[in-house]
C-alpha atoms as a PDB file:
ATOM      1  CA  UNK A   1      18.307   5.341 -15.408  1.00  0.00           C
ATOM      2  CA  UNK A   2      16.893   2.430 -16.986  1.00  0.00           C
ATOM      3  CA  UNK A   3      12.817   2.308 -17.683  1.00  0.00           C
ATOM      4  CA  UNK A   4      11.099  -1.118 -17.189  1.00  0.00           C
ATOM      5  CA  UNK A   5       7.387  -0.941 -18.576  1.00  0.00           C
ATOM      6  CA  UNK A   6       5.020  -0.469 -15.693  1.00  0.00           C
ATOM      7  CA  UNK A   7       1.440  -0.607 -17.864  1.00  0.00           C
ATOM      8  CA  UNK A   8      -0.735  -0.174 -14.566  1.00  0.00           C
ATOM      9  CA  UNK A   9       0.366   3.134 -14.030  1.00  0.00           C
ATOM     10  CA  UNK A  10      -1.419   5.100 -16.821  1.00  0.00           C
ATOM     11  CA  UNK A  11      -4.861   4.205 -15.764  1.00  0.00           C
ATOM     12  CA  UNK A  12      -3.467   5.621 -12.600  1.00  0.00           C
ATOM     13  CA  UNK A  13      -1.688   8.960 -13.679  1.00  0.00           C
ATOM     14  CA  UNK A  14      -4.936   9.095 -15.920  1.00  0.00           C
ATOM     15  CA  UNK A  15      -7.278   8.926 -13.111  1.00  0.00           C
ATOM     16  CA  UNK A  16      -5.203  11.103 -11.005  1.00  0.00           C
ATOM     17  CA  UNK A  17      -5.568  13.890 -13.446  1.00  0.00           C
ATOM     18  CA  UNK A  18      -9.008  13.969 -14.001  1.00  0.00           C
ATOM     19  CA  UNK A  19      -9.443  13.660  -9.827  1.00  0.00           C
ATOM     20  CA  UNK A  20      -6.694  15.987  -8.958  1.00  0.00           C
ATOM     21  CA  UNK A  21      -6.790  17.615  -5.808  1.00  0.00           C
ATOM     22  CA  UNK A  22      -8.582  14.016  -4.517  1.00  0.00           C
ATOM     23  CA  UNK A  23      -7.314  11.890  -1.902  1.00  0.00           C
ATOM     24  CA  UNK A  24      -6.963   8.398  -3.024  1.00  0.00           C
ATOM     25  CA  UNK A  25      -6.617   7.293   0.315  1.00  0.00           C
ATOM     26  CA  UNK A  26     -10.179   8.425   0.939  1.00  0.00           C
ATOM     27  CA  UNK A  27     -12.956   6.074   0.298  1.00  0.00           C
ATOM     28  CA  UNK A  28     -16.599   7.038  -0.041  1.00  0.00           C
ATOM     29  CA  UNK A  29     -18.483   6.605   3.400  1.00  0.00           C
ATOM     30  CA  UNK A  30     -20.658   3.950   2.410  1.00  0.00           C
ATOM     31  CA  UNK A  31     -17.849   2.057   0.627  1.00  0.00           C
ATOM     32  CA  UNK A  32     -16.952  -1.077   2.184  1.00  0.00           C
ATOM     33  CA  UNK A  33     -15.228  -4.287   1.488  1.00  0.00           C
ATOM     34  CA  UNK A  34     -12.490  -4.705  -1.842  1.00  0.00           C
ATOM     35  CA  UNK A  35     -12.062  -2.852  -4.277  1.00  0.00           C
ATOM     36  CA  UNK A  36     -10.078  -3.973  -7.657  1.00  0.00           C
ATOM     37  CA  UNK A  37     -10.292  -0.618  -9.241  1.00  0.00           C
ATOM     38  CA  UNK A  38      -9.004   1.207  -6.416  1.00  0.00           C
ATOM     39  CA  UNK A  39      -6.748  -1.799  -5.046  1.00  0.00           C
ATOM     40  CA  UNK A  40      -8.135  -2.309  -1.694  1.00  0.00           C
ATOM     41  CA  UNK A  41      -7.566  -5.540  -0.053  1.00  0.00           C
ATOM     42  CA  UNK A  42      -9.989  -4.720   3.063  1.00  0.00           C
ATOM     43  CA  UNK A  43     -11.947  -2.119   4.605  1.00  0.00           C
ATOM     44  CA  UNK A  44     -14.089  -1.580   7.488  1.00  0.00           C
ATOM     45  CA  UNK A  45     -15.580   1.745   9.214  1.00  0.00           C
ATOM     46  CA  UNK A  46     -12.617   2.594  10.677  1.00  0.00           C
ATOM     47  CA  UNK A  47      -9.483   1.322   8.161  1.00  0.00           C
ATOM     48  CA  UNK A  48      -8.525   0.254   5.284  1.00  0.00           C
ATOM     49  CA  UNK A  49      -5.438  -2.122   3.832  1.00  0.00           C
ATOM     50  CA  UNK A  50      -4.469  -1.615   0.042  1.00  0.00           C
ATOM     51  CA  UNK A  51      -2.140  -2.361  -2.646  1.00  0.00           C
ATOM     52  CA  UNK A  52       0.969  -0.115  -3.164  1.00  0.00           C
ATOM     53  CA  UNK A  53       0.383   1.106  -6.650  1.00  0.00           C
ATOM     54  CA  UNK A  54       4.462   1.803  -7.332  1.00  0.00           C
ATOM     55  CA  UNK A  55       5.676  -0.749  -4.880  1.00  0.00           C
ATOM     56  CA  UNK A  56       9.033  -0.928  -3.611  1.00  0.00           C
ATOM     57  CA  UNK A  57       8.820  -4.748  -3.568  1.00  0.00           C
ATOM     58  CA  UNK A  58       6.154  -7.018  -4.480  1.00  0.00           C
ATOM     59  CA  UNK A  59       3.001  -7.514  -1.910  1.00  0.00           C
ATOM     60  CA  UNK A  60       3.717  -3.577  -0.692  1.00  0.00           C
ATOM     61  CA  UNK A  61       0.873  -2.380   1.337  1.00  0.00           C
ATOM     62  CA  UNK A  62      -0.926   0.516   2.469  1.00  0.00           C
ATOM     63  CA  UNK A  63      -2.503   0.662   5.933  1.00  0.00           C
ATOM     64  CA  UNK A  64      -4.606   3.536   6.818  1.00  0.00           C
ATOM     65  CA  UNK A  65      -7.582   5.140   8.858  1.00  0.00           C
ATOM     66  CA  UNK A  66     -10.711   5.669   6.696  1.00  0.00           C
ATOM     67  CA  UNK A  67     -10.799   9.197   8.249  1.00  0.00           C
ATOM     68  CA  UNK A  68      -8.645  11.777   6.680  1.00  0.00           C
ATOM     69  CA  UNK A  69      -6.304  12.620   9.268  1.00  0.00           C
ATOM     70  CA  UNK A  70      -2.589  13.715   8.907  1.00  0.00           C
ATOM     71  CA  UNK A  71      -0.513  12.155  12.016  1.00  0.00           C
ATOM     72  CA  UNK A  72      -0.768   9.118  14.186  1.00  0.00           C
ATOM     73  CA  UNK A  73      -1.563  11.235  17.036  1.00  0.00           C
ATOM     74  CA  UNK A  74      -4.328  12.895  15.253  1.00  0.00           C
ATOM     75  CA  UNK A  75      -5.986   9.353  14.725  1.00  0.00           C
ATOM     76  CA  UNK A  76      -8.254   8.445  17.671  1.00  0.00           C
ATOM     77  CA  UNK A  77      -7.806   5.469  20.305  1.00  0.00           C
ATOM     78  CA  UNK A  78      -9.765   3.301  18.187  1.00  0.00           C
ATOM     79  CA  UNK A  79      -8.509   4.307  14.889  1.00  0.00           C
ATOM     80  CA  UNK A  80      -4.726   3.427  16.309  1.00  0.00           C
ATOM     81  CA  UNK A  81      -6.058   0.200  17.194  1.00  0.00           C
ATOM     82  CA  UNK A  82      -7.518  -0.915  13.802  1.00  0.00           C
ATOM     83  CA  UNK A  83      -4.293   0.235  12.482  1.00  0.00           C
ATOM     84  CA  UNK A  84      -2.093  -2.268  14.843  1.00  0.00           C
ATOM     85  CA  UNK A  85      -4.690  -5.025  14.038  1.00  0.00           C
ATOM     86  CA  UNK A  86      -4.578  -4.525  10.252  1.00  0.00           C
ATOM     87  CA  UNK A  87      -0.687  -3.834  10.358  1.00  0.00           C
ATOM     88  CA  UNK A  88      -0.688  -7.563  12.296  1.00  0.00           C
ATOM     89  CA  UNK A  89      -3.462  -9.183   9.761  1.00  0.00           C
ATOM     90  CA  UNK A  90      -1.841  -7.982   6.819  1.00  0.00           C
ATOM     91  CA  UNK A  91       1.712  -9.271   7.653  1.00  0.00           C
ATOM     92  CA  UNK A  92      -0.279 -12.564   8.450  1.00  0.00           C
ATOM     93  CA  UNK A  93      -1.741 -12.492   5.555  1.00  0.00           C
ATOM     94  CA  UNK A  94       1.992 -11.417   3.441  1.00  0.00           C
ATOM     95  CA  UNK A  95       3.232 -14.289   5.273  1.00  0.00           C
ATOM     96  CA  UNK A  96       0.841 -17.235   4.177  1.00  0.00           C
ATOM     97  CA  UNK A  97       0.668 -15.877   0.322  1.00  0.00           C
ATOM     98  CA  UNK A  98       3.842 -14.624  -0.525  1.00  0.00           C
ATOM     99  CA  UNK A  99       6.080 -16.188   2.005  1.00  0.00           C
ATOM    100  CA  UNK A 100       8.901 -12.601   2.512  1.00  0.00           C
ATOM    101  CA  UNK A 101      11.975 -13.343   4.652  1.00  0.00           C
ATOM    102  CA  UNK A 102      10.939  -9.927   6.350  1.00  0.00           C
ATOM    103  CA  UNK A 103       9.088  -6.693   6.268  1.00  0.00           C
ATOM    104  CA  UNK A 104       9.495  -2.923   6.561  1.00  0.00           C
ATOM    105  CA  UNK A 105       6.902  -1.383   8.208  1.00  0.00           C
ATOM    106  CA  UNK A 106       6.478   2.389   8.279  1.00  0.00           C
ATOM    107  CA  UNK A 107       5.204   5.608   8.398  1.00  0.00           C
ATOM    108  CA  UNK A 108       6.790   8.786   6.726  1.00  0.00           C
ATOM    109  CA  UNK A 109       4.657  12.098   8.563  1.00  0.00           C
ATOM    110  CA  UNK A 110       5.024  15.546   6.767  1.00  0.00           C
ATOM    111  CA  UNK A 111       6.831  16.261   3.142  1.00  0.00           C
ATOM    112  CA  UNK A 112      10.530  16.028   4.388  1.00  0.00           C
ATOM    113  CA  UNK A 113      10.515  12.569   5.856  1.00  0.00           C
ATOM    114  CA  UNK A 114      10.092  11.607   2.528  1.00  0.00           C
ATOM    115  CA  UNK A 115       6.233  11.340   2.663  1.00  0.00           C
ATOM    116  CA  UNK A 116       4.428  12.293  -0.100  1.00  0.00           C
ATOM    117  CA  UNK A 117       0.920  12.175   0.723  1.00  0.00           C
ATOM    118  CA  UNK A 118       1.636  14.325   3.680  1.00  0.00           C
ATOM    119  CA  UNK A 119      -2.457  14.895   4.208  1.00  0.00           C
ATOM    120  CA  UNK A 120      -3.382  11.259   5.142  1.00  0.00           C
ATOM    121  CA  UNK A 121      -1.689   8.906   7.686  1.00  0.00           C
ATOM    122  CA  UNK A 122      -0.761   5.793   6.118  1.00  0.00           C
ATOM    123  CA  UNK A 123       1.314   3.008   7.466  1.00  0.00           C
ATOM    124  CA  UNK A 124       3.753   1.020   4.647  1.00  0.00           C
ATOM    125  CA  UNK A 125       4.254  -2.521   4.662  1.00  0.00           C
ATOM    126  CA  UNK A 126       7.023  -4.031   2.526  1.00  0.00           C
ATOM    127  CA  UNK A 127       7.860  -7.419   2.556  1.00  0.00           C
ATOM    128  CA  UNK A 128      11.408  -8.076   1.728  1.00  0.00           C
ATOM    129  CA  UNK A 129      13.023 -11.231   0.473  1.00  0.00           C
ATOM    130  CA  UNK A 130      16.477 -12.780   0.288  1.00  0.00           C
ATOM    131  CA  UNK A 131      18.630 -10.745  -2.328  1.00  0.00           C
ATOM    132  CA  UNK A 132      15.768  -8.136  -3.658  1.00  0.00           C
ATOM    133  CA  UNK A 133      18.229  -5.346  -3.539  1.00  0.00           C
ATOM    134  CA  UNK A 134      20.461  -6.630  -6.599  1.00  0.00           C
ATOM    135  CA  UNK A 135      22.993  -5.403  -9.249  1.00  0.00           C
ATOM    136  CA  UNK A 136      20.124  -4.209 -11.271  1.00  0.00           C
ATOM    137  CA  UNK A 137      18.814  -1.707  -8.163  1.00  0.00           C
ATOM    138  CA  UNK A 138      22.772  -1.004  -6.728  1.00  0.00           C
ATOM    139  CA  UNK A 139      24.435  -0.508 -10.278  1.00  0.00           C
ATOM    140  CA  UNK A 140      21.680  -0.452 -12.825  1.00  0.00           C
ATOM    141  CA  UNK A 141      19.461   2.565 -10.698  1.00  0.00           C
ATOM    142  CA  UNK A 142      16.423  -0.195 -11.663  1.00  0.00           C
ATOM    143  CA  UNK A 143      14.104  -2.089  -9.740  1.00  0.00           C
ATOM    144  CA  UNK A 144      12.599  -5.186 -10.773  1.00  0.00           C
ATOM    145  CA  UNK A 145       9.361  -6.081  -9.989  1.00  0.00           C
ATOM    146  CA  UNK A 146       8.834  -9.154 -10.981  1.00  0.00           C
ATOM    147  CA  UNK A 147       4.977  -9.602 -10.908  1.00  0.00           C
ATOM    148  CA  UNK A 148       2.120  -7.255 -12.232  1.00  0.00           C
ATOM    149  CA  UNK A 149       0.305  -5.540  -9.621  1.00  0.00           C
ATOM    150  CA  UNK A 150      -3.133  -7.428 -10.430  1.00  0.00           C
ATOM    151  CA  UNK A 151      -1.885 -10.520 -10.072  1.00  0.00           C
ATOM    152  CA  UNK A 152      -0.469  -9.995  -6.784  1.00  0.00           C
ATOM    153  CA  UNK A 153      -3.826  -8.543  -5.864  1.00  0.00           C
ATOM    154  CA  UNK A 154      -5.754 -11.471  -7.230  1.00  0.00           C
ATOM    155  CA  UNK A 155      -3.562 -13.686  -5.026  1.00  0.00           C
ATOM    156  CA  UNK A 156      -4.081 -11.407  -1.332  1.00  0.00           C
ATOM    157  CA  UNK A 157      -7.946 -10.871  -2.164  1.00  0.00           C
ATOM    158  CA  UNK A 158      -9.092 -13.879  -0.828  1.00  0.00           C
ATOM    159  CA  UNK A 159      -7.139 -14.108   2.282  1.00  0.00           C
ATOM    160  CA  UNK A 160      -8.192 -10.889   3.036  1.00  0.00           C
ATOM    161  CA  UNK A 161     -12.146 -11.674   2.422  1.00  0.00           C
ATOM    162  CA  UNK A 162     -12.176 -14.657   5.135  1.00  0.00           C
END
């Protein structure tokens, strides 16, 4: 397997060290708006939408409810809502900045549908584009990402602040 040099990911396995047994999707209560550091995009009282930090494409998304529930049918009425809004905003959103040719949108519930942050429902969003699954992914075992996570952040920020 080839390594490609992924720099934003120590700060992250870092972090994750010193806050093990920490939920990243959870979000202090009186946290609200973006958050660079953390890589969210948007959030109110009742979701949040953030960056992907080891993306299967670029623009990958996380949708999720601020409360720390497990399943879709452990999320309330209104938290299911504010999911379906922020799933529809966000591909908006995917759609004016990075212009995919399509999406995958998902959730993976308990450890062996290939979930692993089993503890707290999250919904995946991963735009796709003409010919990102290449030689290098097929043949080389490699994905490319071809722009650094910040920069993709940087550009989704302000479409997500309007």
């Amino acid at each position: 397997m080839e390594n490609l040099w992924a720099p934003w990911r120590m700060d992250y396995i870092l972090r994750a060290g010193a806050e093990k047994g920490g939920c990243f999707l959870c979000l202090p209560p009186e946290h609200t708006g973006p958050d660079r550091e953390r890589l969210v995009l948007y959030s109110d009282p009742l979701a949040l939408v953030m960056m992907n930090l080891y993306p299967y494409n670029n623009g990958h998304l996380l949708v999720a409810p601020r409360r720390h529930v497990a399943t879709l049918a452990l999320a309330n009425p209104e938290e299911r809502l504010a999911l379906g809004n922020l799933l529809a905003r966000a591909s908006e959103i995917l759609d004016q900045v990075m212009a995919p040719h399509g999406y995958n949108m998902g959730v993976n519930q308990g450890r062996v549908s290939g979930g692993s942050v089993e503890e707290h429902l999250h919904i995946h969003i991963t735009p796709r584009y003409q010919g990102d699954n290449n030689y290098m992914a097929v043949i080389g075992e490699t994905k490319v990402i071809s722009e650094h996570i910040m920069t993709t952040y940087d550009k989704l920020l302000p479409a997500f602040c309007e």
